[in-house]
N, C-alpha and C. Protein backbone atom coordinates (compact mmCIF):
# COMPACT_ATOMS: atom_id res chain seq x y z
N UNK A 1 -8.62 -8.96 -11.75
CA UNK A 1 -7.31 -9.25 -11.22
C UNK A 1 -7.30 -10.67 -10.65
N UNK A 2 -6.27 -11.42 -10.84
CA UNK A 2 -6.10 -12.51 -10.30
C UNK A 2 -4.80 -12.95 -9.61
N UNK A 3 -5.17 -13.09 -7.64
CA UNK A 3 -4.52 -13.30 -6.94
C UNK A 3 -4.85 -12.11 -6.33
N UNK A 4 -5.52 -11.39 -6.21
CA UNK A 4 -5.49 -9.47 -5.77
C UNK A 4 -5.66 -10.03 -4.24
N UNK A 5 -5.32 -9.66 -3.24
CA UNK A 5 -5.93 -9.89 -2.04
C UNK A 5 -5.49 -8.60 -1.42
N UNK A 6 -6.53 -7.87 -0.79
CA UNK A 6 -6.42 -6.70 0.29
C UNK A 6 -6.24 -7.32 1.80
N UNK A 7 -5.54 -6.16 2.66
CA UNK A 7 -5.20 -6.86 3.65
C UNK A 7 -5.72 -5.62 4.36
N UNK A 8 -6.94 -5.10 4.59
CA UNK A 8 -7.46 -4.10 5.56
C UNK A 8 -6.73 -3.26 6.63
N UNK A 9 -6.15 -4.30 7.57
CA UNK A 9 -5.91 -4.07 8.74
C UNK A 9 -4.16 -3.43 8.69
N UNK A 10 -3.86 -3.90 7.57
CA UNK A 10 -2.20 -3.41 6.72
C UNK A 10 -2.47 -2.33 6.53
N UNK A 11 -3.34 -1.55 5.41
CA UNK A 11 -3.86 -0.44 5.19
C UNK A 11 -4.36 -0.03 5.98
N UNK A 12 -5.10 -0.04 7.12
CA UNK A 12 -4.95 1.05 8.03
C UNK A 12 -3.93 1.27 8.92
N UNK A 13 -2.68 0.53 9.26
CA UNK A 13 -1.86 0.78 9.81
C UNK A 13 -0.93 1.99 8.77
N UNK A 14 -1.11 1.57 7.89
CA UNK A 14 -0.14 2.45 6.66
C UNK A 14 -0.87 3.79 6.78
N UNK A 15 -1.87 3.94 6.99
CA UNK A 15 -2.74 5.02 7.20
C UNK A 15 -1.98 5.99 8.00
N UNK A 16 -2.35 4.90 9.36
CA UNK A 16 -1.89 5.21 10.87
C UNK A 16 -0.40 5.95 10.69
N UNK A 17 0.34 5.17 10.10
CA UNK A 17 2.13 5.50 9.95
C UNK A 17 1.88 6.96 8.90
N UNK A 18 1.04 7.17 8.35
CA UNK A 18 1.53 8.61 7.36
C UNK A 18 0.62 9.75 8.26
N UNK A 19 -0.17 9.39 9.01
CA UNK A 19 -0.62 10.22 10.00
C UNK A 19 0.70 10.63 10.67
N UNK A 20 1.28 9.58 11.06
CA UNK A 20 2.17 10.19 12.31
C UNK A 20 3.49 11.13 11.59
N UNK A 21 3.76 10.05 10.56
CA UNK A 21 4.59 11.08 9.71
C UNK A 21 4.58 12.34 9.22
N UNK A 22 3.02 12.79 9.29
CA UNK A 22 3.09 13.84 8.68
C UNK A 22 2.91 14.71 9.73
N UNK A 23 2.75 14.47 11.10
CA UNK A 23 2.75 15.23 12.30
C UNK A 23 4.20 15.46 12.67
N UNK A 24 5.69 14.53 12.25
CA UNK A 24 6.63 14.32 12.17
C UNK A 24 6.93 15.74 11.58
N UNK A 25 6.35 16.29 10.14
CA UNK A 25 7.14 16.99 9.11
C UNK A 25 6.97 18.41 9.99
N UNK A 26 5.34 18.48 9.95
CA UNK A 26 5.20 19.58 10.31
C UNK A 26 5.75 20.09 12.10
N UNK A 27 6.44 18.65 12.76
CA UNK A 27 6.69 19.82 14.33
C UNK A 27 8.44 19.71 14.33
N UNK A 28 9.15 19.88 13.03
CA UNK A 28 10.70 19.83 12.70
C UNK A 28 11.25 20.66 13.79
N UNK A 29 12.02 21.11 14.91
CA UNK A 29 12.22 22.40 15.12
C UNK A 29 12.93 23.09 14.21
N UNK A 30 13.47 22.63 13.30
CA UNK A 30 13.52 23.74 12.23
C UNK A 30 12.89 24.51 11.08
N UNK A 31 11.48 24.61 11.22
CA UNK A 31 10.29 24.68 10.86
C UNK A 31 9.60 26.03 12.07
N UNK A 32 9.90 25.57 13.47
CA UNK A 32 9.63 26.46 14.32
C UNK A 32 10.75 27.63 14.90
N UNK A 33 11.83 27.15 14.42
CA UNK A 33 13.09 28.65 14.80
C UNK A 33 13.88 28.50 13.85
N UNK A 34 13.42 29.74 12.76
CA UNK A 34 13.79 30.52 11.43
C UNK A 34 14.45 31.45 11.95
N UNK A 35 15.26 31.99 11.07
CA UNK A 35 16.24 32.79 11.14
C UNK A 35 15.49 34.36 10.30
N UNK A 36 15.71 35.56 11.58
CA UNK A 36 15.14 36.44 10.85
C UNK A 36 15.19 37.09 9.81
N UNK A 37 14.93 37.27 8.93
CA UNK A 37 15.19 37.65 7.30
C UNK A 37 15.54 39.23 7.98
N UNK A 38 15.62 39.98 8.96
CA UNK A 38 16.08 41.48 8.71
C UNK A 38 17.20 41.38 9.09
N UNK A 39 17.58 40.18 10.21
CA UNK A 39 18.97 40.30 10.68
C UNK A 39 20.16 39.73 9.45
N UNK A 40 19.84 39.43 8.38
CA UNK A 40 20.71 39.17 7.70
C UNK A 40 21.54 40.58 6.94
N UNK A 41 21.38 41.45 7.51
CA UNK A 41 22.15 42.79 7.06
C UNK A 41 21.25 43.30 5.83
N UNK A 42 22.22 42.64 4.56
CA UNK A 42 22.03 43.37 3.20
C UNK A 42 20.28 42.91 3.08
N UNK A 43 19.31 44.51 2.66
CA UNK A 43 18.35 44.09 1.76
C UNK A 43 17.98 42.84 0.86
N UNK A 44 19.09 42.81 0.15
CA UNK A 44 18.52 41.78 -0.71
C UNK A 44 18.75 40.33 -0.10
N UNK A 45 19.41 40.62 0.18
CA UNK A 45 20.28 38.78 0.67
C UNK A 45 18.60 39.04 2.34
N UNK A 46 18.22 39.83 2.65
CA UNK A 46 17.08 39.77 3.86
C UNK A 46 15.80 39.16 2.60
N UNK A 47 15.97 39.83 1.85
CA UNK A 47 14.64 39.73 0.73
C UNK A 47 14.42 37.83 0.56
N UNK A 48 15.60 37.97 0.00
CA UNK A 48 15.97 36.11 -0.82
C UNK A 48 15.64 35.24 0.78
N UNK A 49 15.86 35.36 1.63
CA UNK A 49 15.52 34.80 2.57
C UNK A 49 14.03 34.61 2.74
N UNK A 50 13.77 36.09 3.36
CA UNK A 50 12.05 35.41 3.41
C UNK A 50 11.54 34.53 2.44
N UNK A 51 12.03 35.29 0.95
CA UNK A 51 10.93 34.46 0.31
C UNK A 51 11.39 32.77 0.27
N UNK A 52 12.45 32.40 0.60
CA UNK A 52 12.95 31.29 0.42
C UNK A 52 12.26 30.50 1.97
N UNK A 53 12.11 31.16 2.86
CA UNK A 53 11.33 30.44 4.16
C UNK A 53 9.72 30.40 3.89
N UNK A 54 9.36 31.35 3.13
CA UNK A 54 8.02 31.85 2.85
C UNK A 54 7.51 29.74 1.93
N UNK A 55 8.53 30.27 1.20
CA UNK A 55 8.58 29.26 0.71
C UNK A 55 8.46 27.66 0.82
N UNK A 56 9.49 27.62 1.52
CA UNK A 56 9.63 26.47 2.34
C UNK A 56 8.69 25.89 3.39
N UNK A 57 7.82 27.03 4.06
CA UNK A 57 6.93 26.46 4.86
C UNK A 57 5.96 26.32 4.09
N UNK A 58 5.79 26.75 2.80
CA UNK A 58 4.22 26.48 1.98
C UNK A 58 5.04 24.99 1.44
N UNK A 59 5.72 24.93 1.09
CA UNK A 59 6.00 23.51 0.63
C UNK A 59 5.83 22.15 1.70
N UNK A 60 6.29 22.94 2.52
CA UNK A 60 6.12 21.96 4.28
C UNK A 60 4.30 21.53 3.89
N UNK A 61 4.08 22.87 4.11
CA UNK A 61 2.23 22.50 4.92
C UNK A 61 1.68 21.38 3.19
N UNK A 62 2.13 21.75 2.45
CA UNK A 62 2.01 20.70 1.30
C UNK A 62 1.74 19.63 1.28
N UNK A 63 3.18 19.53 1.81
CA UNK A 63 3.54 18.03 1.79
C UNK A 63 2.76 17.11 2.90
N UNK A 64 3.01 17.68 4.21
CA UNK A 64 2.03 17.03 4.88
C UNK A 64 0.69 17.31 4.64
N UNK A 65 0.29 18.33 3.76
CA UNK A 65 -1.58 17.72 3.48
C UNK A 65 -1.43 16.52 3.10
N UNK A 66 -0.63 16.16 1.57
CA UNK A 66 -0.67 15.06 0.67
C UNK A 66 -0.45 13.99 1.87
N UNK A 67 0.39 13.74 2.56
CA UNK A 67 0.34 12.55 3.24
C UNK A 67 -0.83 12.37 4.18
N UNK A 68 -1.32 13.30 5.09
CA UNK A 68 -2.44 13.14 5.41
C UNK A 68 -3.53 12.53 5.01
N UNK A 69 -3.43 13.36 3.86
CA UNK A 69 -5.07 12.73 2.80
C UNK A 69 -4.32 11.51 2.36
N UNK A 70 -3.45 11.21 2.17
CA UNK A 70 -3.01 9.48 1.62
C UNK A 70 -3.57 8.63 2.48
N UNK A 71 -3.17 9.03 3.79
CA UNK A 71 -3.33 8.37 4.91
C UNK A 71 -4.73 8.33 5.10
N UNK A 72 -5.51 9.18 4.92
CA UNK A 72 -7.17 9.32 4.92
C UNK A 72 -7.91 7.90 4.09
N UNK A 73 -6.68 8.23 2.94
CA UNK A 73 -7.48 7.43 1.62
C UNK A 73 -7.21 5.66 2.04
N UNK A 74 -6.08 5.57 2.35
CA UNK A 74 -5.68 4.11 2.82
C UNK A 74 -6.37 4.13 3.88
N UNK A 75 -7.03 4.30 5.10
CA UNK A 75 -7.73 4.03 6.17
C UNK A 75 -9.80 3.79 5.58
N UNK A 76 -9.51 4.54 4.66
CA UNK A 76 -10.98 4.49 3.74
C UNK A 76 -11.28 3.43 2.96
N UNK A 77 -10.09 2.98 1.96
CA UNK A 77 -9.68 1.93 1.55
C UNK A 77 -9.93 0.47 2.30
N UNK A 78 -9.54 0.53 3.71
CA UNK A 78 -9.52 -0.16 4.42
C UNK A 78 -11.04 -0.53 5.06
N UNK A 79 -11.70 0.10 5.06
CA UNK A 79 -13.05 0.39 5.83
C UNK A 79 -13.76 -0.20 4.50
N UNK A 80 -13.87 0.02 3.38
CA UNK A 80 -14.47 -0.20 2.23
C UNK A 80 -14.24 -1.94 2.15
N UNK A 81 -12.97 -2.44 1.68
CA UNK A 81 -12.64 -3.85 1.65
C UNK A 81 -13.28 -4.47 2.79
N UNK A 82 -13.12 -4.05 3.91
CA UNK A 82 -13.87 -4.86 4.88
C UNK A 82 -15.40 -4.92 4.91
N UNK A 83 -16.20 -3.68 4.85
CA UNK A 83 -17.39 -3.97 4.78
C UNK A 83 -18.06 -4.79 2.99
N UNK A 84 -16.96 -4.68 2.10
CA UNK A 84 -17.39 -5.69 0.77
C UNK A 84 -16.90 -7.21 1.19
N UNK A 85 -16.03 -7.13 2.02
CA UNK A 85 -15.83 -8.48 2.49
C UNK A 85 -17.25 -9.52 3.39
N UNK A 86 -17.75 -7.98 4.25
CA UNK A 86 -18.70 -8.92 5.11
C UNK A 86 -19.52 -8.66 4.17
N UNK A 87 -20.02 -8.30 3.42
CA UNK A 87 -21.31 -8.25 2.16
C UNK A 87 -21.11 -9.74 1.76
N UNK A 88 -19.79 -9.64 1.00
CA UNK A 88 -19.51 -10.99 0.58
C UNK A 88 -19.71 -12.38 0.76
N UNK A 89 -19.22 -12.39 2.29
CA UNK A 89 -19.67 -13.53 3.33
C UNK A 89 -21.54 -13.55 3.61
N UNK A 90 -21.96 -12.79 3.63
CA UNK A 90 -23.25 -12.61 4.25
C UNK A 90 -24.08 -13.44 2.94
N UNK A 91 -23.45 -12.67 1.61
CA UNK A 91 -24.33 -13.36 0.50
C UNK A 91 -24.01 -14.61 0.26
N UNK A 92 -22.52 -15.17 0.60
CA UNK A 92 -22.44 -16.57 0.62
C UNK A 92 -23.42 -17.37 1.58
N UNK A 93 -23.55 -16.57 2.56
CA UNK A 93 -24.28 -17.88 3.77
C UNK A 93 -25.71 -17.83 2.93
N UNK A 94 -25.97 -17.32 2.47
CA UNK A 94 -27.97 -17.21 1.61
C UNK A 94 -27.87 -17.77 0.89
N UNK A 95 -26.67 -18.40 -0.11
CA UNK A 95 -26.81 -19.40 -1.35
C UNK A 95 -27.31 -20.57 -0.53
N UNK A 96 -28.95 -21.28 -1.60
CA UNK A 96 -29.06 -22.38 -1.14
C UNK A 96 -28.56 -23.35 -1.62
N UNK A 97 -28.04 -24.64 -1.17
CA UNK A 97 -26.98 -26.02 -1.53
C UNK A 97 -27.52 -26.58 -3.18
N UNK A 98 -29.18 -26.33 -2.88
CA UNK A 98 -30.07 -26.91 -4.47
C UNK A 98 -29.49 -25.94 -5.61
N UNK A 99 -29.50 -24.53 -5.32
CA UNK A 99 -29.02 -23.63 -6.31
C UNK A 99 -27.68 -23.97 -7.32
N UNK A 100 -26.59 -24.54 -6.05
CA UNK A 100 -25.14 -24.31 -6.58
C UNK A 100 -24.73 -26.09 -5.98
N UNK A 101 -25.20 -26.89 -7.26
CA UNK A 101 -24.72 -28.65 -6.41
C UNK A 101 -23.17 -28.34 -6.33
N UNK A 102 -22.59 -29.10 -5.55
CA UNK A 102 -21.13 -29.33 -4.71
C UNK A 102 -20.48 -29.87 -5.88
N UNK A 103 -19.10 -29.21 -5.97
CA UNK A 103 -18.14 -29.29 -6.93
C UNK A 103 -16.83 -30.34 -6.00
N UNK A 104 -16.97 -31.35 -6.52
CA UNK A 104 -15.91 -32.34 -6.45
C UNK A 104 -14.60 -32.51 -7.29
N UNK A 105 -13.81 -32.49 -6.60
CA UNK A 105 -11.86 -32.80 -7.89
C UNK A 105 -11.78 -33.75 -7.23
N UNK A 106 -10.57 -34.06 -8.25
CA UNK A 106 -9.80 -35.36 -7.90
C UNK A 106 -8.91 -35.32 -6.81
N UNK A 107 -8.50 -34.49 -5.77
CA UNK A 107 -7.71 -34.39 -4.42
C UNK A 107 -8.66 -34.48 -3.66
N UNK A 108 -10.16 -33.55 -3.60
CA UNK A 108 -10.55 -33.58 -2.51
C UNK A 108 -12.35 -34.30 -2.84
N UNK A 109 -12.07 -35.43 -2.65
CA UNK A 109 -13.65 -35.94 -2.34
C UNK A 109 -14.78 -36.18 -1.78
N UNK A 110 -14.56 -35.20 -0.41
CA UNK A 110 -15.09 -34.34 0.32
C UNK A 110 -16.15 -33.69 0.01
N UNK A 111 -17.76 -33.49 0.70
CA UNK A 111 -18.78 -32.62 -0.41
C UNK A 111 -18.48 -31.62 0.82
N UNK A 112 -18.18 -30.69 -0.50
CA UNK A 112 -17.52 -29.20 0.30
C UNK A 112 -18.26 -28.39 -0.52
N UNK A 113 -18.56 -27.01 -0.59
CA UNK A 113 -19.41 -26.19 -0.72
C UNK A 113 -18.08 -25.31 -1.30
N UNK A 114 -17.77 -24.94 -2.68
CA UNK A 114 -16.38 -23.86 -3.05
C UNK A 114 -17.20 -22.67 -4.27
N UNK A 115 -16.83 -21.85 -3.73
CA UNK A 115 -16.92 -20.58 -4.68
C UNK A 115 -15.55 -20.44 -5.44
N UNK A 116 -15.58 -20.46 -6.65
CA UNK A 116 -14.71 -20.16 -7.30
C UNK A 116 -14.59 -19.24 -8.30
N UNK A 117 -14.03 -17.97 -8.43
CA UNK A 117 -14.09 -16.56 -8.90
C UNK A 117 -12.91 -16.57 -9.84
N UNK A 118 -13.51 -16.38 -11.38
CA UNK A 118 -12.55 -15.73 -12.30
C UNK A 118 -12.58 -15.24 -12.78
N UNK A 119 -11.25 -13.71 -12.33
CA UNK A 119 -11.55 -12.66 -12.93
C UNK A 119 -10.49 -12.31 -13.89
N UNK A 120 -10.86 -11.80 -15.32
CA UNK A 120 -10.50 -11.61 -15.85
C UNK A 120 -10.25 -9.99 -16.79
């Protein structure tokens, strides 16, 4: 990829935000005061109810797993880029100057020390 840049500290906030969101889904109060499926009179119309709440809360607890674990995965994500970042840096400071002579352009004539990565 070229231009890819991770931003760690973004991704774990995004983490952070689907954590909270998904603590959001699951404390709805309408999630916690359902309407009793016997008081609806008729059998069936009591029946279609439960299963339709039965329902609805398995879709609930669902949904907030998936965001959870998103949120898991972007905070992991985040932890990963950073420690390949300090790998990264660490193996730059060990290149010796004899190994890799100094790359000069025409803007900067400066002896500067540049890593330059292309990925393709």
């Amino acid at each position: 990829m070229i231009d890819f840049e991770a931003a760690p500290d973004e991704l774990n906030r995004a983490g952070e935000r689907l954590h909270d969101i998904a603590e959001m889904i699951t404390g709805q109060p309408a999630l916690k005061f359902k309407a009793t499926a016997s008081e609806a009179g008729d059998p069936a119309l009591a029946a279609a109810l439960e299963t339709f709440q039965r329902s609805s809360a398995h879709s609930v607890a669902v949904l907030a797993g998936d965001v959870r674990r998103l949120g898991d995965r972007l905070g992991k994500a985040a932890s990963v880029y950073r420690e390949r970042e300090g790998e990264a840096v660490e193996t730059v400071k060990t290149i010796e100057p004899e190994e890799h002579p100094v790359r000069r352009t025409a803007t900067d004539t400066r002896a500067t020390k540049t890593i330059q990565a292309v990925l393709g």
